[in-house]
Protein backbone atom coordinates (compact mmCIF):
# COMPACT_ATOMS: atom_id res chain seq x y z
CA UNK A 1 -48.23 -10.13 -0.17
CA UNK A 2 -45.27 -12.56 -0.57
CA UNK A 3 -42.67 -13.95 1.64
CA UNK A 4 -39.81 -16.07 2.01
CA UNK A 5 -40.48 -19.17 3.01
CA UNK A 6 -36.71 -20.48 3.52
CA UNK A 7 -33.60 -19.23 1.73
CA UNK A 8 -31.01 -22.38 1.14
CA UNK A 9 -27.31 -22.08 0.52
CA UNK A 10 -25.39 -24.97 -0.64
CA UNK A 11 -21.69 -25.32 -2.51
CA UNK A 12 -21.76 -27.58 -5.70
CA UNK A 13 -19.12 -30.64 -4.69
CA UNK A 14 -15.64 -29.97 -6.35
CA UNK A 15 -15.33 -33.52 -7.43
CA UNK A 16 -18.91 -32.20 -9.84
CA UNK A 17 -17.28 -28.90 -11.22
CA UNK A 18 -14.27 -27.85 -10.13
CA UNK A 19 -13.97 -24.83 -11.93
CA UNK A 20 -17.32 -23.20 -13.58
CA UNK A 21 -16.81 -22.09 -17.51
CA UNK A 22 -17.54 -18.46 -17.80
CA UNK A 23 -19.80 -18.09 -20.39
CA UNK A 24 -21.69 -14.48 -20.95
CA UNK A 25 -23.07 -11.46 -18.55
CA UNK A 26 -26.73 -12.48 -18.93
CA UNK A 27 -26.26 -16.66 -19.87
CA UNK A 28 -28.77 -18.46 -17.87
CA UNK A 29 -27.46 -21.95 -17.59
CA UNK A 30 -29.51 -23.11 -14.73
CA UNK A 31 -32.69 -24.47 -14.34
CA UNK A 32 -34.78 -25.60 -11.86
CA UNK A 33 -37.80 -28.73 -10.57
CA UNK A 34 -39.61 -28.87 -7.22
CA UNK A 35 -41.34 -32.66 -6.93
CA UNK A 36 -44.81 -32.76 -6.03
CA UNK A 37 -44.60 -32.77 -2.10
CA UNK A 38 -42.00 -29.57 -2.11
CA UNK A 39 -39.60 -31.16 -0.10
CA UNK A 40 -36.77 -31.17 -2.66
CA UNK A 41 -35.86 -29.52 -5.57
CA UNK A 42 -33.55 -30.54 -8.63
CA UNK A 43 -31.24 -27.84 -9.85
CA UNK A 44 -30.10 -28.34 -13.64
CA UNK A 45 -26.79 -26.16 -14.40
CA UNK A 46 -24.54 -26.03 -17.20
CA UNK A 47 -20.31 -25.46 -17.39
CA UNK A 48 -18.57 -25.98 -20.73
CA UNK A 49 -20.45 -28.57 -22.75
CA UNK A 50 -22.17 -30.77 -19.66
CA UNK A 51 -24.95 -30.49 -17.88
CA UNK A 52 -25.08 -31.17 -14.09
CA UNK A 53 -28.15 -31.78 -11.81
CA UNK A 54 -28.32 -31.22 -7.81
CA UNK A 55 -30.47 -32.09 -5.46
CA UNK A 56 -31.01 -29.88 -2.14
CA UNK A 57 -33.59 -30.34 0.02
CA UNK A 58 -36.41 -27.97 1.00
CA UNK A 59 -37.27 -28.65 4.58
CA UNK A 60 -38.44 -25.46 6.22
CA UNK A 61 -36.31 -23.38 8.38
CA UNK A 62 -36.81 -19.74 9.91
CA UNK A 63 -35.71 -17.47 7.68
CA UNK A 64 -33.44 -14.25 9.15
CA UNK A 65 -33.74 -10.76 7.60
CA UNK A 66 -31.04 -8.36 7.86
CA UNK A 67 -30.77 -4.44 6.70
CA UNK A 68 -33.53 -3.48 4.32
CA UNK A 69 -35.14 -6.38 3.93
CA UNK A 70 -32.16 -8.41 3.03
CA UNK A 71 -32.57 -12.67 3.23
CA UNK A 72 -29.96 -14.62 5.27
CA UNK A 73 -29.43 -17.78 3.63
CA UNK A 74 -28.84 -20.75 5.90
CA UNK A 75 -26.52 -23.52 5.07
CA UNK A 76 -27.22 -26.79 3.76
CA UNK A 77 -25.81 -29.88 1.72
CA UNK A 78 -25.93 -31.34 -1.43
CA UNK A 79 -28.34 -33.96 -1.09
CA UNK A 80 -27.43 -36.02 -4.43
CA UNK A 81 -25.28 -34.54 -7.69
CA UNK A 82 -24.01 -36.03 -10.62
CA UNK A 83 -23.33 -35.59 -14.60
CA UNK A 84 -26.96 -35.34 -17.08
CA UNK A 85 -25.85 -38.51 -19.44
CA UNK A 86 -26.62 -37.16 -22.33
CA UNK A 87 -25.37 -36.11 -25.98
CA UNK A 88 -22.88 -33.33 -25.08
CA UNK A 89 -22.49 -30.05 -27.11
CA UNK A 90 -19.49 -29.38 -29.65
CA UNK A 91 -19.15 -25.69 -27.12
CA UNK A 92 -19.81 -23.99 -24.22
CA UNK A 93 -23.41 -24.64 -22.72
CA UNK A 94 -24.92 -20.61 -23.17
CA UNK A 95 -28.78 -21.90 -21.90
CA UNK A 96 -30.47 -24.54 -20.57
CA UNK A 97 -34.43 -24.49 -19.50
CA UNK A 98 -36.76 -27.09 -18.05
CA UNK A 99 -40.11 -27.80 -19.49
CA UNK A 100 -42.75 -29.20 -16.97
CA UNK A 101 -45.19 -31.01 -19.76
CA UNK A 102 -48.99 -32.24 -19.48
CA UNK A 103 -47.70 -35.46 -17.76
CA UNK A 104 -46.97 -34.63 -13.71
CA UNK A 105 -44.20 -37.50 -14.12
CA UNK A 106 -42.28 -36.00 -17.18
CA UNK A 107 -39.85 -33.12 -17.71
CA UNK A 108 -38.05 -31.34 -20.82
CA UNK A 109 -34.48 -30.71 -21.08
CA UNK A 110 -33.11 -28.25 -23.55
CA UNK A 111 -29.92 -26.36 -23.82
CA UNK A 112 -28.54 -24.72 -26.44
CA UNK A 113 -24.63 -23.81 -27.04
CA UNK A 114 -22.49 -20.70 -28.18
CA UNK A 115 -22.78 -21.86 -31.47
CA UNK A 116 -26.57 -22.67 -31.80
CA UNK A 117 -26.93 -26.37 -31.51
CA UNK A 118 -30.15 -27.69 -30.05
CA UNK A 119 -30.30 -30.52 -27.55
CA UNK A 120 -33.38 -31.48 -26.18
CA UNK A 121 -34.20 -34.66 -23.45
CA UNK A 122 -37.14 -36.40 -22.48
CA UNK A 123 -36.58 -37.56 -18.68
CA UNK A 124 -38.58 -38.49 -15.65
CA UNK A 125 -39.72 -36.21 -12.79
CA UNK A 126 -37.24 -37.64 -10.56
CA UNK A 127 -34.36 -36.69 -12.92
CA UNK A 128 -33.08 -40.01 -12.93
CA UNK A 129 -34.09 -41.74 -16.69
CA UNK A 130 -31.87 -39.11 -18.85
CA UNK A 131 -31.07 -41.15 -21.54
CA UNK A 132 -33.92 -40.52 -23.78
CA UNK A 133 -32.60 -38.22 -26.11
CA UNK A 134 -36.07 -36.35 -28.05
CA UNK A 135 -34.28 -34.22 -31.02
CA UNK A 136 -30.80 -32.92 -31.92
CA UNK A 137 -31.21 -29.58 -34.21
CA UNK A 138 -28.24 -27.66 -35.81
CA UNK A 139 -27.80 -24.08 -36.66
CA UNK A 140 -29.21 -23.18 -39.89
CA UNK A 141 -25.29 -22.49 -40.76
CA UNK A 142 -24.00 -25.26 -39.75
CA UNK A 143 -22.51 -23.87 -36.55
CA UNK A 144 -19.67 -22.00 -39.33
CA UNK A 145 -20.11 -18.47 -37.61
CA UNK A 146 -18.91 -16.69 -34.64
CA UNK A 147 -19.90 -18.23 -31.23
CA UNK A 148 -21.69 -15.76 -29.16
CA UNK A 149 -24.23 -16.03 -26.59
CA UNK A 150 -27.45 -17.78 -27.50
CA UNK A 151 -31.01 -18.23 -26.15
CA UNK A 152 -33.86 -20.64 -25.69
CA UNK A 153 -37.35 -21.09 -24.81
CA UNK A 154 -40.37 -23.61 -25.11
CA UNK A 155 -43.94 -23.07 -26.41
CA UNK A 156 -46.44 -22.59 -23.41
CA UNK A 157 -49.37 -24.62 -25.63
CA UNK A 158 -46.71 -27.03 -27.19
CA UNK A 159 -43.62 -28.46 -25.33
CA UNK A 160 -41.97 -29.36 -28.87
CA UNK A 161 -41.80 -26.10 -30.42
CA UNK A 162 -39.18 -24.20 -29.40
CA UNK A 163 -37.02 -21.06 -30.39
CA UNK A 164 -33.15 -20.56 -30.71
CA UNK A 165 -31.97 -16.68 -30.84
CA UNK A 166 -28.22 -16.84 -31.86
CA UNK A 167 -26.68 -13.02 -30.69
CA UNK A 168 -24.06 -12.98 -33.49
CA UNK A 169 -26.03 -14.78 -36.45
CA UNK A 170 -28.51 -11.64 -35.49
CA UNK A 171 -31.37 -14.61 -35.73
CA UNK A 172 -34.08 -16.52 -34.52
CA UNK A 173 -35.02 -20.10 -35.49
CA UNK A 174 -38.44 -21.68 -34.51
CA UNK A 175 -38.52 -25.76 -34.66
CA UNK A 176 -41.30 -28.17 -34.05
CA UNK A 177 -38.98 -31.24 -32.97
CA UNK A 178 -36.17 -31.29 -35.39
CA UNK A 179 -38.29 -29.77 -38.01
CA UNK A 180 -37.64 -25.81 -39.51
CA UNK A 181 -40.39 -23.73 -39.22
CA UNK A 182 -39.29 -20.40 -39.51
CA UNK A 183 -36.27 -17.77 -39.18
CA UNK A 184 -36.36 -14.79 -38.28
CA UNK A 185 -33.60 -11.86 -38.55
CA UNK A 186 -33.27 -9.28 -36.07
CA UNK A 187 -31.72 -5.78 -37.06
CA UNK A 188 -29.33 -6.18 -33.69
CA UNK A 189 -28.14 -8.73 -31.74
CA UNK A 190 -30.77 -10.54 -29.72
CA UNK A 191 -30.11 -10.80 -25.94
CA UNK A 192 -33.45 -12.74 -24.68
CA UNK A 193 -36.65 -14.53 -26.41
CA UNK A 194 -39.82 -15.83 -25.09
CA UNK A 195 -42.85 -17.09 -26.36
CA UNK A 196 -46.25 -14.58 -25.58
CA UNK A 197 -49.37 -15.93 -24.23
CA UNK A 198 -52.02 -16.09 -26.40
CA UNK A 199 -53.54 -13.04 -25.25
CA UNK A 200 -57.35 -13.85 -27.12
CA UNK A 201 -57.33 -16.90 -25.24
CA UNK A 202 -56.72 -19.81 -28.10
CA UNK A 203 -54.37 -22.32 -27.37
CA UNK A 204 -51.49 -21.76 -30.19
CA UNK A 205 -48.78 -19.43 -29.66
CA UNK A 206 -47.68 -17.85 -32.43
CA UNK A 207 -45.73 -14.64 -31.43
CA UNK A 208 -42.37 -14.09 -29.63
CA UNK A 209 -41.20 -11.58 -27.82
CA UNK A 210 -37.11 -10.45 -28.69
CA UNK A 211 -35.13 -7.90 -27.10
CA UNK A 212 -32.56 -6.77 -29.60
CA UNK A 213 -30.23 -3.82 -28.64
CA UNK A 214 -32.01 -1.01 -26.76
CA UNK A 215 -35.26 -2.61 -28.54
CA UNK A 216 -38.10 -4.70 -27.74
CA UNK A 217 -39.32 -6.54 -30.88
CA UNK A 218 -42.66 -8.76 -31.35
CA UNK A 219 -42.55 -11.61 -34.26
CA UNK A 220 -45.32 -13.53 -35.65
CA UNK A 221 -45.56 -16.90 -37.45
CA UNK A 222 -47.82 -16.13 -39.46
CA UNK A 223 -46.99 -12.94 -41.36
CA UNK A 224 -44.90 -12.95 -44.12
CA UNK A 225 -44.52 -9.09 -44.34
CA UNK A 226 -42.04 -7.57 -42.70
CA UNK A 227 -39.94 -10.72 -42.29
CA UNK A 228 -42.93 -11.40 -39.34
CA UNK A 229 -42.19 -8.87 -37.18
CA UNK A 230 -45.05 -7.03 -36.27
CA UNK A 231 -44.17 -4.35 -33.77
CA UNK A 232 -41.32 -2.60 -32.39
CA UNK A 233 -40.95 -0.21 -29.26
CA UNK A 234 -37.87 1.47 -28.64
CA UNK A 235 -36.21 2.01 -24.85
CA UNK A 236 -33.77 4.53 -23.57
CA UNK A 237 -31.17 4.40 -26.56
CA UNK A 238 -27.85 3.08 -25.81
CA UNK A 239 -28.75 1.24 -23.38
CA UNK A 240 -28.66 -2.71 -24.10
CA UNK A 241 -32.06 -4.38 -22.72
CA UNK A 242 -30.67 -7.74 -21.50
CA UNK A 243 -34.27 -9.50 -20.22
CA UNK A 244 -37.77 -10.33 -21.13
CA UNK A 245 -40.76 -12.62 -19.53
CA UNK A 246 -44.27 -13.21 -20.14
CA UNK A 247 -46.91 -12.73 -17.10
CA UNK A 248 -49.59 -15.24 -17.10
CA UNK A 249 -51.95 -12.07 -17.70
CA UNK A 250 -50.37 -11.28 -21.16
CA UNK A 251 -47.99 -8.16 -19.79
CA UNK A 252 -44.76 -8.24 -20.67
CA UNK A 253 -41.42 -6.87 -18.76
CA UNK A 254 -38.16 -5.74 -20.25
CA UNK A 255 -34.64 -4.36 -18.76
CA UNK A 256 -31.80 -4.12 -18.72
CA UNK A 257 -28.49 -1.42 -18.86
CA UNK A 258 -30.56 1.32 -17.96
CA UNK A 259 -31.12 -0.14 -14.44
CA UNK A 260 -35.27 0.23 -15.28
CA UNK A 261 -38.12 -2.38 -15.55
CA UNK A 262 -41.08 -1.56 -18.03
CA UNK A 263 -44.41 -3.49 -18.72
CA UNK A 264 -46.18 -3.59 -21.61
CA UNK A 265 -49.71 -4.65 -22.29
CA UNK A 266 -49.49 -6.33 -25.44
CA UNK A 267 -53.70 -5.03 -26.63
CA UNK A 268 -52.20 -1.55 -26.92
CA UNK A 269 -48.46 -2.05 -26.59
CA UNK A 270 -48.03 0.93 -24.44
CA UNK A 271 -46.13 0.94 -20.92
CA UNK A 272 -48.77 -0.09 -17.96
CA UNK A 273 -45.72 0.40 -15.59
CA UNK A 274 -42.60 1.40 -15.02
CA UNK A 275 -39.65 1.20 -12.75
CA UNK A 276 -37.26 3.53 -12.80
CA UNK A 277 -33.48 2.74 -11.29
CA UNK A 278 -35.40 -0.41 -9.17
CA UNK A 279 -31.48 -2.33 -9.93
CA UNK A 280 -28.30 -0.72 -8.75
CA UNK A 281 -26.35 -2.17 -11.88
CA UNK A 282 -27.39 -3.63 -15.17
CA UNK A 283 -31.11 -5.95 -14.83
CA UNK A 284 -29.92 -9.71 -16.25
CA UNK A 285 -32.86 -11.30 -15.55
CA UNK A 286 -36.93 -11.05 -14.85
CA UNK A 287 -39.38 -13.49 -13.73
CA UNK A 288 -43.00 -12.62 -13.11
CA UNK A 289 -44.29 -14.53 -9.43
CA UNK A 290 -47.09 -17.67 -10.25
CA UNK A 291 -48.72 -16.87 -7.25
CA UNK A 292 -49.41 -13.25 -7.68
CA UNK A 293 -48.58 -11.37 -11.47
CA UNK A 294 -48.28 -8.18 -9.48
CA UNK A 295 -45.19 -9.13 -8.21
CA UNK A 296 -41.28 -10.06 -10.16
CA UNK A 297 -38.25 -11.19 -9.50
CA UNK A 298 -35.34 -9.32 -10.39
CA UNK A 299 -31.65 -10.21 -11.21
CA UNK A 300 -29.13 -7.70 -10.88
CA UNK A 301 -25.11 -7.76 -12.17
CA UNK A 302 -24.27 -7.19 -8.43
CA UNK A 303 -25.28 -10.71 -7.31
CA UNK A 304 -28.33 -9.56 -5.64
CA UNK A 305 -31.97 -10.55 -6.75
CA UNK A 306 -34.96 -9.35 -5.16
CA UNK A 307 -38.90 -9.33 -5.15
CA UNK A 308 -40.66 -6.41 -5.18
CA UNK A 309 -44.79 -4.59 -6.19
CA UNK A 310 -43.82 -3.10 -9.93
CA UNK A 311 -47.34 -1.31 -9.65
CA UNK A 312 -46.29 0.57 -6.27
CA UNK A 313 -42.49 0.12 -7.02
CA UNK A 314 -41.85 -1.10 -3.81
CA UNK A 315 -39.47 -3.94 -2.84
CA UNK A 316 -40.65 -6.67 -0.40
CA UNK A 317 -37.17 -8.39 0.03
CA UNK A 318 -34.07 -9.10 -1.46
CA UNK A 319 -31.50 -11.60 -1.26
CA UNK A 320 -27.66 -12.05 -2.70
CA UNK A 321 -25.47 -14.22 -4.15
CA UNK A 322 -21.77 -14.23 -2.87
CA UNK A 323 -20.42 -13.95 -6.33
CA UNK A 324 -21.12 -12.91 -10.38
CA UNK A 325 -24.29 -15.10 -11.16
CA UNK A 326 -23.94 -18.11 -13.65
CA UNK A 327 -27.65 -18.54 -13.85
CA UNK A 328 -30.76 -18.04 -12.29
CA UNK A 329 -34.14 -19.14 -12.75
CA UNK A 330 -37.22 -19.52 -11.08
CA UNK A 331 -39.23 -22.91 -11.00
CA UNK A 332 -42.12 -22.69 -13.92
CA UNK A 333 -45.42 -23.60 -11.59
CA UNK A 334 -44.45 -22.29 -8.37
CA UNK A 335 -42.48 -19.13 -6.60
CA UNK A 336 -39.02 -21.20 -6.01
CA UNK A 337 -35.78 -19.77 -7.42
CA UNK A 338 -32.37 -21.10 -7.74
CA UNK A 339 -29.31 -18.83 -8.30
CA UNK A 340 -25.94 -20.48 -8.90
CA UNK A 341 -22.34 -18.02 -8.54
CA UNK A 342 -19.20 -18.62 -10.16
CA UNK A 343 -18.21 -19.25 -6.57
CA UNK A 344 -19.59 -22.83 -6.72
CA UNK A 345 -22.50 -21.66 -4.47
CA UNK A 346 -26.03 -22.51 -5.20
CA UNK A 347 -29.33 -20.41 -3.63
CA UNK A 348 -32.90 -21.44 -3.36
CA UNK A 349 -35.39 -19.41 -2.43
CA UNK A 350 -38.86 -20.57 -1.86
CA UNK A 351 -41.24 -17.84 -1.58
CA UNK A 352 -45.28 -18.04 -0.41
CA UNK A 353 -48.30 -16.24 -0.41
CA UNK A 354 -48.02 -14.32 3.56
């Protein structure tokens, strides 16, 4: 069973970013590093066309539940902040993500704007050596179309591969550094992407995972038919599905508008679970737990995200944000997560095996 270790609540100084940029319902422009020893963690968030890291610490503290399981976050300060010095985007930041790679002391930057422009940076562990840009990549039209919002994620076997859904160019562009490898074109407008494990157990990664619409669609590399997509299951129609992650056991979760998490095993591709009306509004954002698959995380529109069982559909606690949510992600090798509200307030949770 998991618990909260500490729940952190710090405000992102004024003199950083005075006023956050909007950007869309389900943008995730932050992302998150613990260092080795757990005692801090570097928060990486995005307003307008900069990126921003923060450091808080992670000292333990008691942590105070109030009605229904609900986390009390505890005050505490900024430790170090300051402007990512790095190529900016031509528009608003819509993603950024981390990349821990084979080497403990190196970390991946990418983020990707409203018009589909690729940035990713080589930096040290300690966030301080940012000036290495890796590879700039533009839209395959030349950033010409409507901005929209627009996704990104890395290869689990390959930290230079990576995939750019743009929502309005109804597309999705894999790249090995600055190189083209393939497009694909969705029949809606994408809202998340993620690589798949290799569920056979090789080390390439081949297939993606899209939601488009009230769909969840499953691309592959290396079929031509088709355009490469290679399955298709349909949710409750109408409703928009908004999120979609990976487990390290191969399932795979999607929601979104209809308030209901489902998990697919990818052998069959037939629901394994489902979790019916587990978000009082509209599910932005699921992360399966590294310490235990059985549990995820869950991001809801009404600032609060919570941990819960999706085989017993039962929530162990839950925690809020004091305003809409400008991005929230959870750390990629451990169970810490980092919320940040259009309030300026930041939230780190770090959660343990009890």
């Amino acid at each position: 069973m998991l618990k909260a270790r500490s729940l952190k609540k710090a405000v992102v100084p004024a003199t950083l970013i005075e006023h956050p940029s909007p950007a869309n319902l389900h943008s995730n422009r932050l992302s998150l590093h613990v260092n080795e020893d757990a005692t801090c963690c570097w928060l990486y968030v995005a307003s307008g066309s900069h990126v921003y890291r923060i450091m808080v610490s992670l000292n333990d503290s008691l942590v105070n539940e109030g009605k229904d399981s609900l986390l009390i976050p505890q005050q505490t300060q900024v430790v170090d902040s300051a402007l990512v010095n790095r190529c900016p985007h031509r528009s608003e930041i819509q993603t950024i993500l981390l990349n821990e790679s084979e080497s403990s002391d190196c970390l991946i930057l990418g983020s990707v704007d409203s018009y589909g422009h690729l940035i990713v940076s080589r930096m040290d562990s300690d966030g301080k050596d940012v000036e290495k840009l890796t590879f700039y990549v533009s839209p395959r039209d030349f950033g010409v179309g409507e901005a929209g919002w627009a996704g990104l994620c890395f290869s689990p076997s390959q930290w230079s591969m990576t995939a750019v859904a743009h929502s309005f160019g109804k597309s999705v562009n894999v790249y090995d550094q600055d190189l083209h490898l393939r497009t694909f074109r969705t029949l809606w407008y994408p809202t998340a992407v993620t690589f798949l494990q290799d569920i056979y157990g090789g080390n390439e990664s081949s297939m993606l995972a899209v939601t488009e619409g009230c769909q969840l669609s499953i691309w592959d590399m290396r079929v031509k038919e088709k355009g490469g997509c290679v399955h298709r299951i349909c949710g409750s129609v109408g409703d928009i599905l908004y999120a979609v992650c990976n487990s390290s056991s191969g399932n795979i979760a999607v929601g979104g508008a209809d308030r209901t998490m489902t998990i697919y095993d990818p052998c069959r591709w037939s629901a394994v679970g489902r979790w019916v009306n587990c978000s009082k509004y509209e599910i932005t954002g699921i992360s399966f737990s590294s310490v235990d698959p059985d549990y995820v995380y869950i991001q809801g529109v009404d600032y609060e995200v919570f941990c819960g069982q999706w085989k017993e559909n039962k929530k162990t606690f839950s925690f809020r944000g004091d305003s809409n949510w400008l991005g929230f992600s959870k750390c990629q090798k451990r169970d810490v997560l980092g919320g940040w509200c259009d309030s300026g307030s930041i939230f780190i949770a770090d959660v343990v095996e009890r």
